[in-house]
Protein backbone atom coordinates (compact mmCIF):
# COMPACT_ATOMS: atom_id res chain seq x y z
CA UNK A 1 -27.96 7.83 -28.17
CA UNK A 2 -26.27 9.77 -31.25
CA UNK A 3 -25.16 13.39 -30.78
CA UNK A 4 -28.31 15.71 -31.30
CA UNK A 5 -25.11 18.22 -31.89
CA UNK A 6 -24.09 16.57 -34.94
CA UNK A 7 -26.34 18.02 -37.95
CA UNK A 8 -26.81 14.26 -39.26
CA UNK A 9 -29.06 13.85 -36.29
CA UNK A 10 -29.92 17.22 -34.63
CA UNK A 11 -33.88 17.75 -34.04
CA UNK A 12 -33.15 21.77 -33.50
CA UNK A 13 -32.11 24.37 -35.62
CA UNK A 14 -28.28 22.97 -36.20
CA UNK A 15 -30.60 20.47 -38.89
CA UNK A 16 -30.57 22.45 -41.78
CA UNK A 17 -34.26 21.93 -42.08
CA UNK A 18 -35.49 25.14 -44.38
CA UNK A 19 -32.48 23.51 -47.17
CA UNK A 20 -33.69 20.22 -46.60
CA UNK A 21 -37.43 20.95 -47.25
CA UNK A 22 -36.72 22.71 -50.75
CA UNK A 23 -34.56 20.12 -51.67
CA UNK A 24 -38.17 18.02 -51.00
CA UNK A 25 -40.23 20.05 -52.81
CA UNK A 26 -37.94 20.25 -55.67
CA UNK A 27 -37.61 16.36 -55.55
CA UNK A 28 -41.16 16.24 -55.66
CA UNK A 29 -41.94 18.31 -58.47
CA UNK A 30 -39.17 16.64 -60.85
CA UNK A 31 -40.58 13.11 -60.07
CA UNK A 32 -44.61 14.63 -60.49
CA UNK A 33 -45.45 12.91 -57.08
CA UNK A 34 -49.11 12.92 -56.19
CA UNK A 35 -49.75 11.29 -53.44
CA UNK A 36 -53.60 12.91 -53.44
CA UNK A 37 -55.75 10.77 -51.58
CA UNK A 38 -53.43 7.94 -50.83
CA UNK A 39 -52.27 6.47 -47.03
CA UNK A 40 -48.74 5.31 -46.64
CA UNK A 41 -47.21 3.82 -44.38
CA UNK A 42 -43.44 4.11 -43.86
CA UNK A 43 -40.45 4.59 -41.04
CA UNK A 44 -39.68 7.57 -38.55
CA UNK A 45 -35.94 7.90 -38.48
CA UNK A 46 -32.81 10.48 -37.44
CA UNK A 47 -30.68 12.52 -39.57
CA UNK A 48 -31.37 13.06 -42.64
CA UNK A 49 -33.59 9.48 -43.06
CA UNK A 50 -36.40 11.49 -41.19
CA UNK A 51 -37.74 12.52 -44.67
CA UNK A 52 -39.44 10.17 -45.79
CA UNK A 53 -43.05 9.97 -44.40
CA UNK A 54 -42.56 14.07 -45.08
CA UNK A 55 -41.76 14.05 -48.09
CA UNK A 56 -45.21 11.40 -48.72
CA UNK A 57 -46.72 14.02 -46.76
CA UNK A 58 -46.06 17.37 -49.04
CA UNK A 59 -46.93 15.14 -52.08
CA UNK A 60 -50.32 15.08 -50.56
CA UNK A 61 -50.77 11.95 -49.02
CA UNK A 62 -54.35 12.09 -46.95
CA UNK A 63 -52.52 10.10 -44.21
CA UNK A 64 -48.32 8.78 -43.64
CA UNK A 65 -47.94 6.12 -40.87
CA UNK A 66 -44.56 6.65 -39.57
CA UNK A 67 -42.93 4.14 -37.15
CA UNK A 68 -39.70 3.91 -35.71
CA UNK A 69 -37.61 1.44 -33.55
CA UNK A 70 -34.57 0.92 -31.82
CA UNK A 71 -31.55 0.62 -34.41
CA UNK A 72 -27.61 0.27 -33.19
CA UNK A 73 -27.64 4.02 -34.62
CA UNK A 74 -30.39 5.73 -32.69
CA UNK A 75 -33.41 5.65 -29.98
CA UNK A 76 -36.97 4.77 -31.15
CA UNK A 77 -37.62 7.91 -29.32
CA UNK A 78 -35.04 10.06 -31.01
CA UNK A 79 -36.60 8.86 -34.24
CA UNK A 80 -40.25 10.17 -33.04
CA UNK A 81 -38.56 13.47 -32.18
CA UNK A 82 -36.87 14.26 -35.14
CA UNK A 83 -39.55 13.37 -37.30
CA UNK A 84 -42.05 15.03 -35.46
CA UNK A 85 -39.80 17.70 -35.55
CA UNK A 86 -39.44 18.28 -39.38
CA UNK A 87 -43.05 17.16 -39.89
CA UNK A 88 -43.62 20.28 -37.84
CA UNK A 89 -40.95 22.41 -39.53
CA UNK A 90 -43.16 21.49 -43.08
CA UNK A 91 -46.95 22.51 -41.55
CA UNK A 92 -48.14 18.98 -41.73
CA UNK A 93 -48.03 17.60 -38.58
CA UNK A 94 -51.46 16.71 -38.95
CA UNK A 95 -50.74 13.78 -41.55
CA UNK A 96 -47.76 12.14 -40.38
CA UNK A 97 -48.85 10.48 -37.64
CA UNK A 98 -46.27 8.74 -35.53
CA UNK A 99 -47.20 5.17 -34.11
CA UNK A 100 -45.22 3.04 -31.88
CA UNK A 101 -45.55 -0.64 -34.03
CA UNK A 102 -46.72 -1.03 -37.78
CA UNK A 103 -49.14 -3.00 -36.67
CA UNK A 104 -50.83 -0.08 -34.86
CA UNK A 105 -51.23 1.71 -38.22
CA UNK A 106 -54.61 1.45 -39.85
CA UNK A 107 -53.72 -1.38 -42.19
CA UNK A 108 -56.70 -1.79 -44.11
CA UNK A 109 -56.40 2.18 -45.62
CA UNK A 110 -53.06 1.96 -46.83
CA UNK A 111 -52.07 2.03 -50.57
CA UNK A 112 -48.34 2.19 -50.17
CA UNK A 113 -46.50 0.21 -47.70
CA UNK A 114 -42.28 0.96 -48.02
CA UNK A 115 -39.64 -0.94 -46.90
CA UNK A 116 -37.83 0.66 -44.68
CA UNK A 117 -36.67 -0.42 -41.60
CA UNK A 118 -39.25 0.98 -39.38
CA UNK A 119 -41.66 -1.05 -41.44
CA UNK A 120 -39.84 -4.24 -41.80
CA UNK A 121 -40.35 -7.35 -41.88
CA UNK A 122 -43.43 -6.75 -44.24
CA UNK A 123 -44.62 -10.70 -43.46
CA UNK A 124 -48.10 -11.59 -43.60
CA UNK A 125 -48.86 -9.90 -40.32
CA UNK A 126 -48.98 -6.73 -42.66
CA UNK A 127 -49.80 -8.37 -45.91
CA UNK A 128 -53.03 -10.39 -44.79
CA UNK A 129 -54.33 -6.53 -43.32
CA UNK A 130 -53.89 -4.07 -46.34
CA UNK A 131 -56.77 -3.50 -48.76
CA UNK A 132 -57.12 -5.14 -52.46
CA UNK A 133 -55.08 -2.53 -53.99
CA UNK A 134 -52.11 -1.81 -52.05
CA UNK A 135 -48.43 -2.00 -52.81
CA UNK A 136 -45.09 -2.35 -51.31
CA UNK A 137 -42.56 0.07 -52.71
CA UNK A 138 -38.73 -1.25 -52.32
CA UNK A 139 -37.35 1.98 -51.62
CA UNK A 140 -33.72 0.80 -53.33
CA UNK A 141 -32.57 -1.47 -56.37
CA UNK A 142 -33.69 -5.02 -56.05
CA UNK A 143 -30.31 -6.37 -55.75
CA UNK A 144 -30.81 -4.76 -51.87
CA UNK A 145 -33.82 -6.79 -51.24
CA UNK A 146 -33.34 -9.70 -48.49
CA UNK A 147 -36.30 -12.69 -48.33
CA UNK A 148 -36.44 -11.88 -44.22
CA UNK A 149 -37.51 -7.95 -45.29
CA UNK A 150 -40.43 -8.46 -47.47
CA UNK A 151 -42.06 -11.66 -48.37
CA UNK A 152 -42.30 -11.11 -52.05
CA UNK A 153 -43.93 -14.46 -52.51
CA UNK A 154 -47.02 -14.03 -50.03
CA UNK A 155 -47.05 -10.48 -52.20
CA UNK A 156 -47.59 -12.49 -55.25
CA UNK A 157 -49.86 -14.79 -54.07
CA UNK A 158 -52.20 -12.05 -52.51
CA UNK A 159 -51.90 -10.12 -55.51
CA UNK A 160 -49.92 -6.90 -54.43
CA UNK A 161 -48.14 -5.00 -56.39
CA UNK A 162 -44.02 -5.04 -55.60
CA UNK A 163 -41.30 -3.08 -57.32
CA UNK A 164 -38.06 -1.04 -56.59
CA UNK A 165 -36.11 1.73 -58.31
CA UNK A 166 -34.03 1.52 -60.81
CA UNK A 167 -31.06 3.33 -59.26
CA UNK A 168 -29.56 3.73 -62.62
CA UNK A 169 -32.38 5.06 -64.28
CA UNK A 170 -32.64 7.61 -61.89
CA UNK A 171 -29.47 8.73 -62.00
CA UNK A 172 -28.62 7.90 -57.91
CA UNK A 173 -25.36 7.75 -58.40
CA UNK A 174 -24.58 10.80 -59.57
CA UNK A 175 -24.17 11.39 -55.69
CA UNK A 176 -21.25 8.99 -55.16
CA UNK A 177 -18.05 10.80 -56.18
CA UNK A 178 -19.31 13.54 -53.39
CA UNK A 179 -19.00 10.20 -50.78
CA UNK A 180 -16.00 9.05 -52.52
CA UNK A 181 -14.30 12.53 -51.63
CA UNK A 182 -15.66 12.83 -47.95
CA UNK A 183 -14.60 9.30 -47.54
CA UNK A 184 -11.05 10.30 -48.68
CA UNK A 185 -10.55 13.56 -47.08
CA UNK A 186 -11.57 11.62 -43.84
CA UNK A 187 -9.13 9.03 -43.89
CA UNK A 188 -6.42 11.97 -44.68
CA UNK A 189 -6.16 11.99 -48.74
CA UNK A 190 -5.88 15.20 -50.24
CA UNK A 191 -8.08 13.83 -53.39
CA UNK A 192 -6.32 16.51 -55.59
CA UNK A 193 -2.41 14.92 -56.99
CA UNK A 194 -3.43 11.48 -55.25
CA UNK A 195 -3.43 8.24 -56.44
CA UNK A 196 -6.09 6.32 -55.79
CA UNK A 197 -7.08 2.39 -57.07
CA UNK A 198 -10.83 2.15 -57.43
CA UNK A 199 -11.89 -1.59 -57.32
CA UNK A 200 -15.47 -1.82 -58.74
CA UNK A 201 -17.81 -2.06 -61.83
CA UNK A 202 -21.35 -0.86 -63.11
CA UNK A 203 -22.77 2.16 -63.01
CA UNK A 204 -21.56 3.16 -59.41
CA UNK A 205 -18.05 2.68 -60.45
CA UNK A 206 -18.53 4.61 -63.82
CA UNK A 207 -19.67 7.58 -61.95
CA UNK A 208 -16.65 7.47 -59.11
CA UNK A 209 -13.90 6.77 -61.59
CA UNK A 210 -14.95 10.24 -63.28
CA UNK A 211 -16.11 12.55 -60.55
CA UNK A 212 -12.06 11.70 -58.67
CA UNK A 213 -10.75 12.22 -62.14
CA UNK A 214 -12.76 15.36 -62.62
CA UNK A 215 -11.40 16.48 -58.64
CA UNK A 216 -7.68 16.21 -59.67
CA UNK A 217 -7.29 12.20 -58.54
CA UNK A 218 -5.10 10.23 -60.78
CA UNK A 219 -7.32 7.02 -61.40
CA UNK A 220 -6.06 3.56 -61.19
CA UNK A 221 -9.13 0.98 -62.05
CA UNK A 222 -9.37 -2.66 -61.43
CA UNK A 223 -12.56 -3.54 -63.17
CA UNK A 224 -13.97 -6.27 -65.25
CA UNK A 225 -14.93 -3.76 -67.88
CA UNK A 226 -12.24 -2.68 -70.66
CA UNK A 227 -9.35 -0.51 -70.82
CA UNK A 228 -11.18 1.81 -73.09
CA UNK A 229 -14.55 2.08 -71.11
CA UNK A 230 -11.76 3.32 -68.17
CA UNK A 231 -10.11 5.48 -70.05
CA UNK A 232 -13.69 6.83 -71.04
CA UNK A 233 -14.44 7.75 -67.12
CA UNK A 234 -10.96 9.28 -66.64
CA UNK A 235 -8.77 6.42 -65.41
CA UNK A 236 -6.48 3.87 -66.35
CA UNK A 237 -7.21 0.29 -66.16
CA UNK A 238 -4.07 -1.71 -64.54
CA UNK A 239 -6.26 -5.31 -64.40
CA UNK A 240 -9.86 -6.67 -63.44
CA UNK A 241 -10.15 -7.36 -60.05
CA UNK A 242 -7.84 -7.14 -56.82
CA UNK A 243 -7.21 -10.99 -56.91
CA UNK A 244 -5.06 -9.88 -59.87
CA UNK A 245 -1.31 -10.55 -59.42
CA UNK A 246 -0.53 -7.15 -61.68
CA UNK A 247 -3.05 -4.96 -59.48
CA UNK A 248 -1.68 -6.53 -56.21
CA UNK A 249 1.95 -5.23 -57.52
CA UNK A 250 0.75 -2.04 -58.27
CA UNK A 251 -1.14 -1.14 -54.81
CA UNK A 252 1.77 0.56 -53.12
CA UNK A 253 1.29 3.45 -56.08
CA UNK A 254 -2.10 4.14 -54.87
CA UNK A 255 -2.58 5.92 -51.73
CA UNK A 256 -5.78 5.17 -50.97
CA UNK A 257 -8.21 1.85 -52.50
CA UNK A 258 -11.75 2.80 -53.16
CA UNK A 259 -13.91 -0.37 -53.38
CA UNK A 260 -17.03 0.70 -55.16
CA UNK A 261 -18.49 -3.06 -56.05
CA UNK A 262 -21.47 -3.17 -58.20
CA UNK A 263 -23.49 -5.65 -56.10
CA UNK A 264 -23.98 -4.06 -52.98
CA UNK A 265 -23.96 -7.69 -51.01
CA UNK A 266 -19.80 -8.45 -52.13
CA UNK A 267 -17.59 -9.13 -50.04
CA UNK A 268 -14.42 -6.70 -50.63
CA UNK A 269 -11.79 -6.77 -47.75
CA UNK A 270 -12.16 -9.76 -45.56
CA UNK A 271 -12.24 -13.43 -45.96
CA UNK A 272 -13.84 -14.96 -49.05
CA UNK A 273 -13.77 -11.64 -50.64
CA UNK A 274 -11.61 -9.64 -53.24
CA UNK A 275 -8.40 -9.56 -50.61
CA UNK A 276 -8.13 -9.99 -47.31
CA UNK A 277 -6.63 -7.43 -44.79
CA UNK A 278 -2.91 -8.76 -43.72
CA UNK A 279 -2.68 -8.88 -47.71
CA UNK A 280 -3.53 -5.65 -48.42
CA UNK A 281 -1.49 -4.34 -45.48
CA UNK A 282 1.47 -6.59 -46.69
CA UNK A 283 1.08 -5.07 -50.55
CA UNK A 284 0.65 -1.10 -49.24
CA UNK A 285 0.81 -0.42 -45.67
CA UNK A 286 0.37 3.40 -46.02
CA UNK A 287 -3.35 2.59 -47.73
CA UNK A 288 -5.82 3.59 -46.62
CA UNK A 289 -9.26 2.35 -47.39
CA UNK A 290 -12.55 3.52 -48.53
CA UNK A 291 -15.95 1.77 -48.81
CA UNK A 292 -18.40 2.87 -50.93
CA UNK A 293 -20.66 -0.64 -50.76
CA UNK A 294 -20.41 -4.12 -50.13
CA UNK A 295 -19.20 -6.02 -46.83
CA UNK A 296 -16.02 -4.98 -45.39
CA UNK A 297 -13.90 -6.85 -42.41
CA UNK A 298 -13.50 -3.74 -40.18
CA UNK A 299 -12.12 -5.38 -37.15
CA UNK A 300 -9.41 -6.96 -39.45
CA UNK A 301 -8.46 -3.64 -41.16
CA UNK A 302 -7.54 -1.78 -37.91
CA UNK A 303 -6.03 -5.36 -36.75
CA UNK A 304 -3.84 -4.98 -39.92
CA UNK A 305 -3.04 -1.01 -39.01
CA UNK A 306 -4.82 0.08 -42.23
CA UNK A 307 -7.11 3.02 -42.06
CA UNK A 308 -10.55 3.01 -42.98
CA UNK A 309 -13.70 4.62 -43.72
CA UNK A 310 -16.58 4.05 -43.05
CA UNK A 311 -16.47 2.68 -39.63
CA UNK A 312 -19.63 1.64 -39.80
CA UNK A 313 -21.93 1.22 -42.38
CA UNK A 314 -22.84 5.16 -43.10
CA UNK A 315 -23.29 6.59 -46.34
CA UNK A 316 -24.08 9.30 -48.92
CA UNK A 317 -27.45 9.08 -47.30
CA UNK A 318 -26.69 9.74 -43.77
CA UNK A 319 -23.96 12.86 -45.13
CA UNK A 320 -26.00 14.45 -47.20
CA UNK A 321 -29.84 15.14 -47.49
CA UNK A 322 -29.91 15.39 -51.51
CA UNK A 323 -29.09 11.40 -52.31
CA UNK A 324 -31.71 10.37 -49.60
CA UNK A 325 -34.73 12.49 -51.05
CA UNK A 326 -34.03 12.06 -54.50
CA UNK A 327 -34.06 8.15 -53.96
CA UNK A 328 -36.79 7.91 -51.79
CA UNK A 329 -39.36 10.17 -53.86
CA UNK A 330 -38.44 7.72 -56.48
CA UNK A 331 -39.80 5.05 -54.27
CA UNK A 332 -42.74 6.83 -53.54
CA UNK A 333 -43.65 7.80 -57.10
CA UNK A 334 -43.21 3.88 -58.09
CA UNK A 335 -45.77 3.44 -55.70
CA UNK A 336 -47.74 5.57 -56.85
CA UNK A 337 -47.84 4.80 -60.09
CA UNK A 338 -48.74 0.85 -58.84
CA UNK A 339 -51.23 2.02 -56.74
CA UNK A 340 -52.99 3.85 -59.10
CA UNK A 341 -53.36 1.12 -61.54
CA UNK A 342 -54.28 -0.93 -58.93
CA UNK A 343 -57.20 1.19 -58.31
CA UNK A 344 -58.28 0.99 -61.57
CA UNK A 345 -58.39 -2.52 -61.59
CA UNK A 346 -55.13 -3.82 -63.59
CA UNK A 347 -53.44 -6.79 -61.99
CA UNK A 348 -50.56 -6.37 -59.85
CA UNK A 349 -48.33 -8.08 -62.63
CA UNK A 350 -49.47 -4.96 -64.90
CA UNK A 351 -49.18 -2.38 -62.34
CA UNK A 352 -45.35 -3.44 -61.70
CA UNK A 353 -45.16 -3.25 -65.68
CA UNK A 354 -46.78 0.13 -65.90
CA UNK A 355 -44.41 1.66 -63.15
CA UNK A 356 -41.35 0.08 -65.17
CA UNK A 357 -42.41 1.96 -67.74
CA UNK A 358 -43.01 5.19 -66.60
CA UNK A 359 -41.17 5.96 -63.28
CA UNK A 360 -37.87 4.13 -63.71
CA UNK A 361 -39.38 1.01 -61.40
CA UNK A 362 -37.44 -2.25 -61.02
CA UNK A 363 -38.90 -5.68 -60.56
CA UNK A 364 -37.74 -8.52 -58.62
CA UNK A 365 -36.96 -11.62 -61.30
CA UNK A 366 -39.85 -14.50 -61.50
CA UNK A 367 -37.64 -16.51 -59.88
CA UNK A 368 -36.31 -14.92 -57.15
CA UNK A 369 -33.43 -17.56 -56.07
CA UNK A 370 -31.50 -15.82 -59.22
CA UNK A 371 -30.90 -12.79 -57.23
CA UNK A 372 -27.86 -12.77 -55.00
CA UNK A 373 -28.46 -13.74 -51.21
């Protein structure tokens, strides 16, 4: 059971609930999310991942489904609580109504099913039961969609609508250099007059590279992209990858590695990945290591004496309520948008086309083998 002390999970007033719920309301109102009407059905959670079926709730939703489950983090029951708790704290306990299973939610009402983990796996079980113009929202960038989550091809042949959020577009990462900095002072690095390598490239690493730049760091970057886009986000490129024979000689500058990987399914530390652990420990034992996505070999970091953060797979969302909201009402409003041209009649190819247009929606390729797994 996690500590109801700590505010990333506290049901009582050490949750900074009256911050959290105009953060909400000011999420709500940037994105334009009317939910007027519409049923949803969604996950009960702890911390700061309570939001969600709240958040569907203030945007007007007639109805939010919200189910929870056992997790290695937290209780089903804790889950209930907590929501409950902040559904409370908002006046609209009413509409978010708490049910043990997703399959004890009225199915045939619902226009926007997410996929959370209290929802998942969104199989035919769920698919076969929801009305003619419902949706699943992927509450993330496609790249984090797994086959076992939600059957995208029983959603195609059925006809429903399916789309994520373009994380990008949105601007999600804007949130990252405030994890890249918690991560650090954890682990013991000042962050201002450090040195620290960050292994990574897209968007995610962009943002990083000049947010530790911006806080004082002194950036080394090993990245695919060029020495001038580097120098661009404040740091200075010393080769493209950690397999790199120059970066590896250069580690024991650094004083902490920041491994902010593009495709959130990488490997990083560990084997098959960028380096493995006794190397890293061999090239810089003082390192210490930071993990702001893809798969890390924990057990094989403290094995090697290197400190680490996370140790487990936390993040910006379970820190900080801001990232969390902002995503997920991004989710919801690409739902929205589907579900509304659902209702007036356009296909669910159209609908997915509409929300890319509008609302910063992302859609899974026609084939969906060329995605990562």
């Amino acid at each position: 059971m996690p500590d109801l002390t700590d505010p990333r999970f506290a049901a009582d007033a050490s949750f900074p609930g009256a911050h959290v719920l105009r953060l909400m309301r000011r999420a709500i109102d940037r994105r334009r999310l009317d939910l007027g009407g519409l049923r949803v059905l969604t996950e009960a959670s702890t911390g700061y991942r309570r939001v969600t079926p709240v958040i569907a709730a203030m945007a007007g939703a007639a109805e939010v489904y919200a189910v929870a489950r056992d997790s290695v983090d937290s209780a089903r029951r804790d889950a209930e609580i907590q929501t409950a708790y902040l559904a409370r704290l908002a006046g609209l306990s009413e509409r978010v109504k708490i049910v043990p299973t997703r399959l004890q939610a009225e199915l045939a009402a619902i226009d926007i099913v997410t996929d959370l983990p209290g929802v998942r796996p969104i199989d035919d079980s769920i698919l076969r039961n929801v009305g003619d113009s419902a949706v699943v929202a992927l509450m993330r960038g496609v790249n984090d969609w797994q086959p076992a989550d939600v059957d995208v091809a029983t959603c195609r042949r059925r006809g429903i609508a399916v789309a994520g959020v373009d994380e990008d577009g949105v601007d999600a990462y804007r949130f990252l250099p405030m994890e890249a900095v918690w991560g650090l002072l954890h682990v013991g690095v000042e962050v201002v007059d450090t040195t620290v390598l960050l292994a990574g490239d897209g968007p995610a690493y962009a943002k990083v590279a000049r947010g530790l730049a911006q806080a004082g760091a002194r950036v080394l970057v090993a990245s695919p992209e060029g020495a001038g886009r580097a120098s661009l986000y404040g740091g200075v490129k010393i080769g493209g990858g950690l397999s790199e024979a120059a970066v590896r000689g250069r580690m024991a500058e650094a004083d902490a590695l920041l491994l902010a990987p593009g495709d959130p399914g990488t490997r990083t530390v560990g084997p098959g990945g960028w380096i493995g652990p006794a190397e890293l420990a061999a090239a810089a034992p003082h390192l210490a290591v930071v993990s702001l996505a893809g798969e890390l070999d924990r057990r094989g970091l403290a094995a090697a004496g290197l400190r680490f953060w996370p140790a487990s797979g936390s993040s910006a969302h379970d820190l900080l309520p801001a990232p969390l909201i902002e995503l997920h009402t991004a989710g919801l409003k690409v739902g929205e948008v589907m579900t509304r041209a659902r209702r007036r009649g356009s296909s669910a190819l159209a609908a997915e086309q509409l929300a890319v247009a509008e609302e910063h929606a992302e859609l899974l390729p026609k084939d969906l083998g060329t995605l990562r797994r």
